[in-house]
PDB file of N, CA and C in Angstrom:
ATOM      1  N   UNK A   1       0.833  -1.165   0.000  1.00  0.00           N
ATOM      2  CA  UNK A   1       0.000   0.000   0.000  1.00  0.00           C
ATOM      3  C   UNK A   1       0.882   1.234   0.000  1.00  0.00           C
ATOM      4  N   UNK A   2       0.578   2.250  -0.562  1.00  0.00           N
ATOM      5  CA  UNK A   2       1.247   3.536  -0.870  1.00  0.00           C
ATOM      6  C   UNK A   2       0.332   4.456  -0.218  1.00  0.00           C
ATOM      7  N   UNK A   3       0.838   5.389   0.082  1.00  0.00           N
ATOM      8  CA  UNK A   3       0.428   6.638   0.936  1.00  0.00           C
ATOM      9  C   UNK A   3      -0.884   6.689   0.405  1.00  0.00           C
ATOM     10  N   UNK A   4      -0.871   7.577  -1.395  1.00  0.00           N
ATOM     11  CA  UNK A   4      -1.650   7.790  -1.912  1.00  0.00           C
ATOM     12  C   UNK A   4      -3.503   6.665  -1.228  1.00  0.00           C
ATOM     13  N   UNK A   5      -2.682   5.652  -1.482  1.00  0.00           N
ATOM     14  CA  UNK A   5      -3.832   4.326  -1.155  1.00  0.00           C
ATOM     15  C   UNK A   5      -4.885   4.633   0.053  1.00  0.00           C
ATOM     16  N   UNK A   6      -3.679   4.789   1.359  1.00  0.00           N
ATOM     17  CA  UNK A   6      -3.760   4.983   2.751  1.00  0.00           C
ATOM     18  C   UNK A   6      -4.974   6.170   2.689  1.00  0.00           C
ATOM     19  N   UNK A   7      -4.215   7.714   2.000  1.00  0.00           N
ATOM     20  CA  UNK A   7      -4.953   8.564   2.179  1.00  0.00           C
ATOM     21  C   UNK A   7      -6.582   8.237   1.467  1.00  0.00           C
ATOM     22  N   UNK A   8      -6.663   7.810   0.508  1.00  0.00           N
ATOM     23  CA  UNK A   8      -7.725   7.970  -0.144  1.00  0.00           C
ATOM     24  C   UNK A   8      -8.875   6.732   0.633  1.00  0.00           C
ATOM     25  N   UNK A   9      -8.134   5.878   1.324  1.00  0.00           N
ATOM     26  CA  UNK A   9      -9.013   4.993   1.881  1.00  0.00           C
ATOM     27  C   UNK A   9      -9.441   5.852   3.285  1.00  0.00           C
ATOM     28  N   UNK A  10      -8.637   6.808   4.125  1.00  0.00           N
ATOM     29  CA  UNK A  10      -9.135   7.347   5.205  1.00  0.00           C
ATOM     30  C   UNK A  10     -10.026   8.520   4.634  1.00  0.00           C
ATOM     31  N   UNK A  11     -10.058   9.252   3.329  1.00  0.00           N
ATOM     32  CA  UNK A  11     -10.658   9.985   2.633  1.00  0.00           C
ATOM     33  C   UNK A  11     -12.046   9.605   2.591  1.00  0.00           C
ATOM     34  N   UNK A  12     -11.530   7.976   2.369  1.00  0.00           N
ATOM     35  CA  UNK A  12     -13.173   7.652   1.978  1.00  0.00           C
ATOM     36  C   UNK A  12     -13.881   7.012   3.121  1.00  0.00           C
ATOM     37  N   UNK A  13     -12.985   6.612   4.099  1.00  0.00           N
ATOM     38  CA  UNK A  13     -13.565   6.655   5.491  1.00  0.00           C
ATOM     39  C   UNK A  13     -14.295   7.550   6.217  1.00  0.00           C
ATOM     40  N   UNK A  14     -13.535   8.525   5.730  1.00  0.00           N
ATOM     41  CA  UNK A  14     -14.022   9.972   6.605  1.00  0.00           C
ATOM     42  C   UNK A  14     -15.258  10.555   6.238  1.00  0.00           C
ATOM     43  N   UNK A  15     -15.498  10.305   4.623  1.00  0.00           N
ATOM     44  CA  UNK A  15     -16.503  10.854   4.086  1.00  0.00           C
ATOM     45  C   UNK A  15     -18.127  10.090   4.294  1.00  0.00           C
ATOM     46  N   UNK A  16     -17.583   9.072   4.743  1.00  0.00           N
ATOM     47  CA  UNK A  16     -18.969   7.961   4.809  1.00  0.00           C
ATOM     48  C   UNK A  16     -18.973   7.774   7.258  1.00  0.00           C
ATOM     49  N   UNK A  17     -18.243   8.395   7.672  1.00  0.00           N
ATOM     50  CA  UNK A  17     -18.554   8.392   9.030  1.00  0.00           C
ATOM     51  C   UNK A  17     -19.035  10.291   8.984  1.00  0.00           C
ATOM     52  N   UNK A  18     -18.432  11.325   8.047  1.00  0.00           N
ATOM     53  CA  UNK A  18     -19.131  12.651   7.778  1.00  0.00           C
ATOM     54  C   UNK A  18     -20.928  12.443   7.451  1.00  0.00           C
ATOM     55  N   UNK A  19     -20.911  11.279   6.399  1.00  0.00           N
ATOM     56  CA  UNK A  19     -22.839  11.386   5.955  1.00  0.00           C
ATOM     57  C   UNK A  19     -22.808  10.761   6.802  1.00  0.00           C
ATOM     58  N   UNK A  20     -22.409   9.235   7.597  1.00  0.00           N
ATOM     59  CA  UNK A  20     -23.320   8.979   8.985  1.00  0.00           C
ATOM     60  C   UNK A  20     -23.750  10.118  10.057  1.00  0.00           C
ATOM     61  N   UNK A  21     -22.894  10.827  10.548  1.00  0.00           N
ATOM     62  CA  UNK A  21     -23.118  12.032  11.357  1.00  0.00           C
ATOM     63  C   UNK A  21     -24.389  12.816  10.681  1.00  0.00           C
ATOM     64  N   UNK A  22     -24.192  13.472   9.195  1.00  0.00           N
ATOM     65  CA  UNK A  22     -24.840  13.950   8.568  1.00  0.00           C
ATOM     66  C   UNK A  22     -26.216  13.673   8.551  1.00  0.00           C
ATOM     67  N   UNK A  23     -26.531  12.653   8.552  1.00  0.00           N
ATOM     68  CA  UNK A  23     -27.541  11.498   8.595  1.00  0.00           C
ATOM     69  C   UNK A  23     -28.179  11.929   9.772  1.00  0.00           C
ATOM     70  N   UNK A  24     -27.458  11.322  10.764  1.00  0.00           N
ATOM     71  CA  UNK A  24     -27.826  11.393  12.271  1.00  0.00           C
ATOM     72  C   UNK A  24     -28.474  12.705  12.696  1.00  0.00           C
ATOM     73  N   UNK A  25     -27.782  13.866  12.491  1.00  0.00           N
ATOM     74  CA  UNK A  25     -27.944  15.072  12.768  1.00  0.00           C
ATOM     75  C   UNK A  25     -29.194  15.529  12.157  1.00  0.00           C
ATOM     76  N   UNK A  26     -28.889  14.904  10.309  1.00  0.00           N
ATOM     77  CA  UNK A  26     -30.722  15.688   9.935  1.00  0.00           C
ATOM     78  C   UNK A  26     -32.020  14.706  10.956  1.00  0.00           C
ATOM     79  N   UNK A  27     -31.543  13.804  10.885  1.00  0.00           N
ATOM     80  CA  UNK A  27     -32.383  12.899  11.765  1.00  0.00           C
ATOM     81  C   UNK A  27     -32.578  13.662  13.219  1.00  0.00           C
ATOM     82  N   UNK A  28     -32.235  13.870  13.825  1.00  0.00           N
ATOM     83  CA  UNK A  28     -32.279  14.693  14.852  1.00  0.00           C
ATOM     84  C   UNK A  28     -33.199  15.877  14.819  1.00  0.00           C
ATOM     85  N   UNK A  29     -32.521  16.640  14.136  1.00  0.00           N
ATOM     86  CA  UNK A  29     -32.946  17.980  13.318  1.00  0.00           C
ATOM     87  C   UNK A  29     -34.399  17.670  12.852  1.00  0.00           C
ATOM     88  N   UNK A  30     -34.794  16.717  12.226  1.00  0.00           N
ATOM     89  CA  UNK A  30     -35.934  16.256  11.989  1.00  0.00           C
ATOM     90  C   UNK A  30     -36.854  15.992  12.845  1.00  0.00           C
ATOM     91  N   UNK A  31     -36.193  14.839  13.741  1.00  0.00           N
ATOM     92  CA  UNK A  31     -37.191  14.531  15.117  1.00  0.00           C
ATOM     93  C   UNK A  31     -37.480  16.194  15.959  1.00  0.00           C
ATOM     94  N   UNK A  32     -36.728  16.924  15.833  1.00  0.00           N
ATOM     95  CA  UNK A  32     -36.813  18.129  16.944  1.00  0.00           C
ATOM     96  C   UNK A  32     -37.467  19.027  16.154  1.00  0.00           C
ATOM     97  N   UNK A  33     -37.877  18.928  14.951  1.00  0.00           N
ATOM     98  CA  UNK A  33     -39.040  20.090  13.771  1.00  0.00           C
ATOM     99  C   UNK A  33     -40.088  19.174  14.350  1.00  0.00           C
ATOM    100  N   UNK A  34     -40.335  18.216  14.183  1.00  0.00           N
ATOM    101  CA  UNK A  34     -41.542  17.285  14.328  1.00  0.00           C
ATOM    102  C   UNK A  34     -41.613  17.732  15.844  1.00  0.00           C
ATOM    103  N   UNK A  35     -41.109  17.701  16.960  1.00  0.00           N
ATOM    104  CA  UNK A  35     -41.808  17.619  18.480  1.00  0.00           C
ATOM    105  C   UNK A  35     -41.967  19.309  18.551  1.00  0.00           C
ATOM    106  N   UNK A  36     -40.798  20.088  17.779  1.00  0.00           N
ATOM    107  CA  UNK A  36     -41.643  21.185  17.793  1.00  0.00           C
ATOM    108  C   UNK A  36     -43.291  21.718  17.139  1.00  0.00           C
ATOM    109  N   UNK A  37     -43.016  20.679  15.549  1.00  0.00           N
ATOM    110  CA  UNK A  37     -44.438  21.302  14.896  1.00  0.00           C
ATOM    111  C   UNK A  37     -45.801  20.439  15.763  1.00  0.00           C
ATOM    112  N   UNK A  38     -45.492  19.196  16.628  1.00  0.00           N
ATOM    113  CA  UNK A  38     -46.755  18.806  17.596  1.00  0.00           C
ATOM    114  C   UNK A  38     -47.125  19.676  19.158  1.00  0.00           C
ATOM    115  N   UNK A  39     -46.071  20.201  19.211  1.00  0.00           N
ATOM    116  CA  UNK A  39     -45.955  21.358  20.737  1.00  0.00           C
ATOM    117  C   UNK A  39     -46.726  22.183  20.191  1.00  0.00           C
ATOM    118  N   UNK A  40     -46.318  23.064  18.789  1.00  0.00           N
ATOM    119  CA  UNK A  40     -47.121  23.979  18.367  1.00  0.00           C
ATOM    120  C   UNK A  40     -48.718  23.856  18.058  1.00  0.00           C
ATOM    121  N   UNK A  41     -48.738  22.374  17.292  1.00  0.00           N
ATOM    122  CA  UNK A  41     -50.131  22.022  17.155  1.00  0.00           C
ATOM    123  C   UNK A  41     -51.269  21.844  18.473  1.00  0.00           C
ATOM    124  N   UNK A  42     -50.316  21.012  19.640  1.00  0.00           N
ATOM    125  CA  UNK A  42     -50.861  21.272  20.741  1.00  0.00           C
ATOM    126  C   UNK A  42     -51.958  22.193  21.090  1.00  0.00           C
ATOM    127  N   UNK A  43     -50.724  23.183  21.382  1.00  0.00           N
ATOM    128  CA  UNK A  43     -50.692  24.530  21.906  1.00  0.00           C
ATOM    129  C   UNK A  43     -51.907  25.493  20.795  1.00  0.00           C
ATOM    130  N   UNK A  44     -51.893  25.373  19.989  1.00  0.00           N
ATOM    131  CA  UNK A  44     -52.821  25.714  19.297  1.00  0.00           C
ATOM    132  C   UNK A  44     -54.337  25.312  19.244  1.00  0.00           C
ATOM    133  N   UNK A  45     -54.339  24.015  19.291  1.00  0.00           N
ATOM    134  CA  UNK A  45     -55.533  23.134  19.963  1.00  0.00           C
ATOM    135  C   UNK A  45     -55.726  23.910  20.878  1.00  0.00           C
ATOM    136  N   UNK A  46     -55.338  23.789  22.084  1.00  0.00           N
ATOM    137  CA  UNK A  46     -55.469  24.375  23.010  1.00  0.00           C
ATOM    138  C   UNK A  46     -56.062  25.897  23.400  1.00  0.00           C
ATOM    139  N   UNK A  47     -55.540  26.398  22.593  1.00  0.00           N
ATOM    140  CA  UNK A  47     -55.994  28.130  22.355  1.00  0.00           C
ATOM    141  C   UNK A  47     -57.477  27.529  21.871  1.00  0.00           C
ATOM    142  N   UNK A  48     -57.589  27.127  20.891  1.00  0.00           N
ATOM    143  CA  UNK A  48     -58.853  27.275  20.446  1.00  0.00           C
ATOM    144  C   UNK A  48     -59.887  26.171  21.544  1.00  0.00           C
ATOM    145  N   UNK A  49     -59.733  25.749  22.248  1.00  0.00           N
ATOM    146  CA  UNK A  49     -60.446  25.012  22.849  1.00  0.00           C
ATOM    147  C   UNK A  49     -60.817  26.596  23.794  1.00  0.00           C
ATOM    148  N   UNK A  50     -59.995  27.121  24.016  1.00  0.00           N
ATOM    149  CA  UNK A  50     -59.985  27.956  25.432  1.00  0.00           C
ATOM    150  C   UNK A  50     -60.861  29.022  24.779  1.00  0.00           C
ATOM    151  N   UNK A  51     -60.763  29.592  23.854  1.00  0.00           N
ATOM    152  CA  UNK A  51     -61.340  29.976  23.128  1.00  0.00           C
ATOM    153  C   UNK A  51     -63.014  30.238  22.718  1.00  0.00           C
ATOM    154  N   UNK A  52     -63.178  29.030  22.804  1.00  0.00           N
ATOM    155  CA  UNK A  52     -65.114  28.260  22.457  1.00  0.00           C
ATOM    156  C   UNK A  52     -65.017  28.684  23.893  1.00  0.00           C
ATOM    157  N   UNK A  53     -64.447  28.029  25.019  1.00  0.00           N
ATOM    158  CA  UNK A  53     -64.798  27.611  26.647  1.00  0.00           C
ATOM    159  C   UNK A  53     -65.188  29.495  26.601  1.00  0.00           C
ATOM    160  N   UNK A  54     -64.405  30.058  26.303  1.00  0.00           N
ATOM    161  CA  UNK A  54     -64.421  31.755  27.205  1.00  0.00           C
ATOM    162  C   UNK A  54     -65.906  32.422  26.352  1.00  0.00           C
ATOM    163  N   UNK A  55     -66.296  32.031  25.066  1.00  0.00           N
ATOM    164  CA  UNK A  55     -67.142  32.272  23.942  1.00  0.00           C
ATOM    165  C   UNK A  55     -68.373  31.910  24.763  1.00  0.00           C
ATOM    166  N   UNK A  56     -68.435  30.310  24.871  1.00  0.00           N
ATOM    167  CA  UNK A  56     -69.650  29.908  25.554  1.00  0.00           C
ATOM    168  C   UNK A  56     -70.058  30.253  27.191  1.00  0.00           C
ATOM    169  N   UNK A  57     -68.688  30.905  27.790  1.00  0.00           N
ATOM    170  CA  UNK A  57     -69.198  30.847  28.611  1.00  0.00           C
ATOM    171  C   UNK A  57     -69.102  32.661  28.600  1.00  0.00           C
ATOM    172  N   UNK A  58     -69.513  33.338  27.823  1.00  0.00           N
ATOM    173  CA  UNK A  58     -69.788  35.327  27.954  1.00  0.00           C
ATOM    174  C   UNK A  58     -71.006  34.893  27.286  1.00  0.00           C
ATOM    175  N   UNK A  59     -71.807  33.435  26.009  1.00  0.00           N
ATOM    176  CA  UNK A  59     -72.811  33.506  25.711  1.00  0.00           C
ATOM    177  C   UNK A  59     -73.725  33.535  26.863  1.00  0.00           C
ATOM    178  N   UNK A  60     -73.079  32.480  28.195  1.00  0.00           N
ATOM    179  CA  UNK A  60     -74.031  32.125  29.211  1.00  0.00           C
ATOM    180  C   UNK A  60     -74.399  33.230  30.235  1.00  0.00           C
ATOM    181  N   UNK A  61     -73.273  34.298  29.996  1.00  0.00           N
ATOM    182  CA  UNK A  61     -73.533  35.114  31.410  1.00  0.00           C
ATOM    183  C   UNK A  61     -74.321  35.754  30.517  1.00  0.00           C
ATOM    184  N   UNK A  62     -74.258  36.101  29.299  1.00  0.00           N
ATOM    185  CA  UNK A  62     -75.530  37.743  28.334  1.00  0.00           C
ATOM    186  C   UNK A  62     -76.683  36.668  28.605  1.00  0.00           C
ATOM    187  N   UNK A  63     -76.889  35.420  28.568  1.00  0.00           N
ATOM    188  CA  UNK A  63     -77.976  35.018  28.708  1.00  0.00           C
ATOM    189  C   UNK A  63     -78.917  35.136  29.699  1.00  0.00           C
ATOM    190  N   UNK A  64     -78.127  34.947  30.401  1.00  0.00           N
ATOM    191  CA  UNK A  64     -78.181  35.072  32.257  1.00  0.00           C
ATOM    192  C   UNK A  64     -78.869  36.687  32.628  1.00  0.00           C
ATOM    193  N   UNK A  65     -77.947  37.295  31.880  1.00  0.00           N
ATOM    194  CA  UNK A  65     -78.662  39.250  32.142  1.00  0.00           C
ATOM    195  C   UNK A  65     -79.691  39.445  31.518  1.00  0.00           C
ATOM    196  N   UNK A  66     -79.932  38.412  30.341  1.00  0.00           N
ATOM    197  CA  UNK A  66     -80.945  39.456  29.404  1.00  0.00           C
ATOM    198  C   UNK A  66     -82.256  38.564  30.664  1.00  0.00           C
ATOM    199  N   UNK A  67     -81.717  36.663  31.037  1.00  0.00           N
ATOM    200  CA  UNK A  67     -83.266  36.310  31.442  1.00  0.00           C
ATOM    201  C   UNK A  67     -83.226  37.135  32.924  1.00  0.00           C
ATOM    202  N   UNK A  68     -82.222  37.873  33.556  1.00  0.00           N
ATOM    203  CA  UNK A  68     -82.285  38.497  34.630  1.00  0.00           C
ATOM    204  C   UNK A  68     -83.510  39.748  34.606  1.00  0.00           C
ATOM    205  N   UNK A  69     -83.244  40.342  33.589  1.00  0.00           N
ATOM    206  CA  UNK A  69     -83.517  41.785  33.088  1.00  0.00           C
ATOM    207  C   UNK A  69     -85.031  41.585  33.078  1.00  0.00           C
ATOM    208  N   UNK A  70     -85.203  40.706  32.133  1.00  0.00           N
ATOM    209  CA  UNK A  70     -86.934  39.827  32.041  1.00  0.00           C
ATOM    210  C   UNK A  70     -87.569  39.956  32.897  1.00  0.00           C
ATOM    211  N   UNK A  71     -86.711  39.183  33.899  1.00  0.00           N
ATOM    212  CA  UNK A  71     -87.351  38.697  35.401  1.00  0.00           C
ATOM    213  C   UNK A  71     -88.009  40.004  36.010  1.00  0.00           C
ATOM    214  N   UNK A  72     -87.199  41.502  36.338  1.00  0.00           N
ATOM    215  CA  UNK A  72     -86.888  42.256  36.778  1.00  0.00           C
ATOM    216  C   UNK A  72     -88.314  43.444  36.087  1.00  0.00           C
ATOM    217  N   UNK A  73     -88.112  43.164  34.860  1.00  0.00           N
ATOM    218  CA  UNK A  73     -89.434  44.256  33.995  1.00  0.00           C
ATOM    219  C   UNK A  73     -90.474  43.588  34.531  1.00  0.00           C
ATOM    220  N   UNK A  74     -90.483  42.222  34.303  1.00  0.00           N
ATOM    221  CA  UNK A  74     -92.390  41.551  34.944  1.00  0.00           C
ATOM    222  C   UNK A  74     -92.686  41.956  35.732  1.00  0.00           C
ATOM    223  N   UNK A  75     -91.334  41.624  37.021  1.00  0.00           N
ATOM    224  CA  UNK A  75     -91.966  41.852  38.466  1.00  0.00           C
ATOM    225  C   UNK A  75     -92.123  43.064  38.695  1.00  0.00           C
ATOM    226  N   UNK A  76     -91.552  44.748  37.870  1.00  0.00           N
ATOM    227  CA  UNK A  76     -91.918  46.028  37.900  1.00  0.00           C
ATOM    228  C   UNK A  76     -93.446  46.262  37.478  1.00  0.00           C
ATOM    229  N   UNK A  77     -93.448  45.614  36.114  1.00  0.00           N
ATOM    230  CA  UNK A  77     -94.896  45.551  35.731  1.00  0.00           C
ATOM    231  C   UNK A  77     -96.088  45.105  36.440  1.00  0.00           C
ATOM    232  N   UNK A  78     -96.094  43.859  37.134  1.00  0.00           N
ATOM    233  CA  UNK A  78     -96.963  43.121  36.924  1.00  0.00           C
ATOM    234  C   UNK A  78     -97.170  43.522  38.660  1.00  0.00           C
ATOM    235  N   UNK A  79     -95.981  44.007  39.509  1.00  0.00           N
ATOM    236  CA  UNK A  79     -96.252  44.181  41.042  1.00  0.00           C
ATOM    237  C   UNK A  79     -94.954  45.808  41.212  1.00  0.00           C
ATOM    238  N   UNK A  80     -96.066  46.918  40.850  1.00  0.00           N
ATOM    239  CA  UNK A  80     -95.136  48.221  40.974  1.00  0.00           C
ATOM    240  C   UNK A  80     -94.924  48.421  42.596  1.00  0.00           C
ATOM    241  N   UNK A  81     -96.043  48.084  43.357  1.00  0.00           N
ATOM    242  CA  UNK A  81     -96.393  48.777  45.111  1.00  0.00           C
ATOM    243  C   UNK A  81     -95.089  47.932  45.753  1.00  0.00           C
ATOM    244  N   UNK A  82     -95.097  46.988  45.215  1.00  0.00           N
ATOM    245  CA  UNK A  82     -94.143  45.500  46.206  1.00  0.00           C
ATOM    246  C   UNK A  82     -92.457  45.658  45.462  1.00  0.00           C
ATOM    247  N   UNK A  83     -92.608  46.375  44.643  1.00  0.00           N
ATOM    248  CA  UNK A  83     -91.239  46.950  43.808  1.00  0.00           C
ATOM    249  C   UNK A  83     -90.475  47.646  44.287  1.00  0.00           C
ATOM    250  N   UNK A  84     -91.589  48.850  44.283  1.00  0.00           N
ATOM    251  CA  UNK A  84     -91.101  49.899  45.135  1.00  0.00           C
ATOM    252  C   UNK A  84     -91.112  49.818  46.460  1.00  0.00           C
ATOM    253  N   UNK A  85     -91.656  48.994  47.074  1.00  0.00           N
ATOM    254  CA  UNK A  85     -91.348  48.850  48.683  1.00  0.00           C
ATOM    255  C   UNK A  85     -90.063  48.069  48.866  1.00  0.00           C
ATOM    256  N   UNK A  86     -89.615  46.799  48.102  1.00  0.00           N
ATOM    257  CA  UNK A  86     -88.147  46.283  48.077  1.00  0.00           C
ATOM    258  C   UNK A  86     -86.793  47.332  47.608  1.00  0.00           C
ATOM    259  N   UNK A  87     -87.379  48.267  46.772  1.00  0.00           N
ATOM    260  CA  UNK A  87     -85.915  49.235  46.002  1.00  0.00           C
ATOM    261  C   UNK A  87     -86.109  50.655  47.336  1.00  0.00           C
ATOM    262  N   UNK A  88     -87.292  50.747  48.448  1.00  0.00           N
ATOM    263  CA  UNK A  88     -87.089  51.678  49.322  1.00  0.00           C
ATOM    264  C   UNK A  88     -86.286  50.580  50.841  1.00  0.00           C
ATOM    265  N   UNK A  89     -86.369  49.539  51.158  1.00  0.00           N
ATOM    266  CA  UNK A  89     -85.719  48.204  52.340  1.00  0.00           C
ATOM    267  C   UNK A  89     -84.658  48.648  51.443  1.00  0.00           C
ATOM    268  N   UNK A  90     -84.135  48.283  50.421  1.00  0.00           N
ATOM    269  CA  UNK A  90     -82.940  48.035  50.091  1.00  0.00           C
ATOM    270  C   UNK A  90     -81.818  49.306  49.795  1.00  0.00           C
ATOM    271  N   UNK A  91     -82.356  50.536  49.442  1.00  0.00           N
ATOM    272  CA  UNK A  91     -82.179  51.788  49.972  1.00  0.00           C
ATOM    273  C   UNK A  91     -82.003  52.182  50.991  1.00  0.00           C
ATOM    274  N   UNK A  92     -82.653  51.802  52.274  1.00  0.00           N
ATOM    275  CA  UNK A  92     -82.887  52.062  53.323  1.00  0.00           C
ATOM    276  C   UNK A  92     -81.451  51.185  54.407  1.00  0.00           C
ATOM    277  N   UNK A  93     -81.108  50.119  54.117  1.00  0.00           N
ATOM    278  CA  UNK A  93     -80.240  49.076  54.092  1.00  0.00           C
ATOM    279  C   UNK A  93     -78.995  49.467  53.662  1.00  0.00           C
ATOM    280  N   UNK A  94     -78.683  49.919  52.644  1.00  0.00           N
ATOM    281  CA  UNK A  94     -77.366  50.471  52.070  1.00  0.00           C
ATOM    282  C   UNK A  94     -76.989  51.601  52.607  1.00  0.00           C
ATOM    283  N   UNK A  95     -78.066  52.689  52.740  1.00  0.00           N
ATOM    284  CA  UNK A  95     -77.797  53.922  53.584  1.00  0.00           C
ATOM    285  C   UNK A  95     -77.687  53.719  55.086  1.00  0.00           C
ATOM    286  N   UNK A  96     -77.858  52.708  55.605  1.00  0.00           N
ATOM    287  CA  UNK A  96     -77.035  52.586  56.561  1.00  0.00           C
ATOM    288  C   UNK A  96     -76.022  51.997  57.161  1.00  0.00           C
ATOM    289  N   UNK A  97     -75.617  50.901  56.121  1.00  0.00           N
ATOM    290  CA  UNK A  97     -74.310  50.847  56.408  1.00  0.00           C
ATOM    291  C   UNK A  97     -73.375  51.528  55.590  1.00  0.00           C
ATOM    292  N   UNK A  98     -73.563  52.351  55.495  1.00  0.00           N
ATOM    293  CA  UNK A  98     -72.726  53.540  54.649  1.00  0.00           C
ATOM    294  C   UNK A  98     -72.825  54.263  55.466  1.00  0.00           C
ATOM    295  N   UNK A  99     -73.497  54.499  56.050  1.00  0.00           N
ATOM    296  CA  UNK A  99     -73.534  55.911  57.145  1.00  0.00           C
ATOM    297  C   UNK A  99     -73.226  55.490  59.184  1.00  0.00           C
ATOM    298  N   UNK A 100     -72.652  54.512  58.995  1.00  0.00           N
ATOM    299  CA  UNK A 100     -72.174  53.804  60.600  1.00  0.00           C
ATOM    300  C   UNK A 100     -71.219  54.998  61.048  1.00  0.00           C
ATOM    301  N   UNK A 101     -71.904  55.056  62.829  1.00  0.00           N
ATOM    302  CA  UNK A 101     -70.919  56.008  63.108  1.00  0.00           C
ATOM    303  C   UNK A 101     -69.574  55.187  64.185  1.00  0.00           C
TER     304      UNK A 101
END
């Protein structure tokens, strides 16, 4: 064997343990795009789940005020004397513990 030989066989050693590494590394590089692009997908899921949850639940509270509001016009309408005697107790109630000496 002659130098020339030597070198070109560690040449070609080197170049085939370089693409194993090469290999390895996109492989790597690969696995770590992939656990990033499922973290992201996650995480995105996630937003939008949270999303509907915060949606459905501001549908439930406007629901809640408008059947509050309902409640509130009947019982003005339908009983004004007994209305106004609860909004004068409850007046009457606030102004004094606001006014403790």
């Amino acid at each position: 064997m002659n130098q020339n030989t030597v070198a070109g066989s560690a040449k070609t050693v080197g170049d085939k343990v370089q693409q194993g590494v090469a290999r390895m590394a996109g492989e790597m590089k690969t696995q770590a795009d992939d656990a990033v692009n499922k973290a992201t997908g996650a995480a995105q899921e996630l937003f939008g789940q949270a999303k509907e949850g915060a949606h459905d639940a501001a549908k439930a509270v406007q629901q809640g005020a408008a059947d509050m509001e309902d409640y509130i016009r009947h019982a003005i309408e339908n009983r004004p004397y007994t209305t106004a005697l609860v909004a004068l107790c409850v007046g009457l109630v606030l102004g004094r513990m606001g006014h403790r000496d």
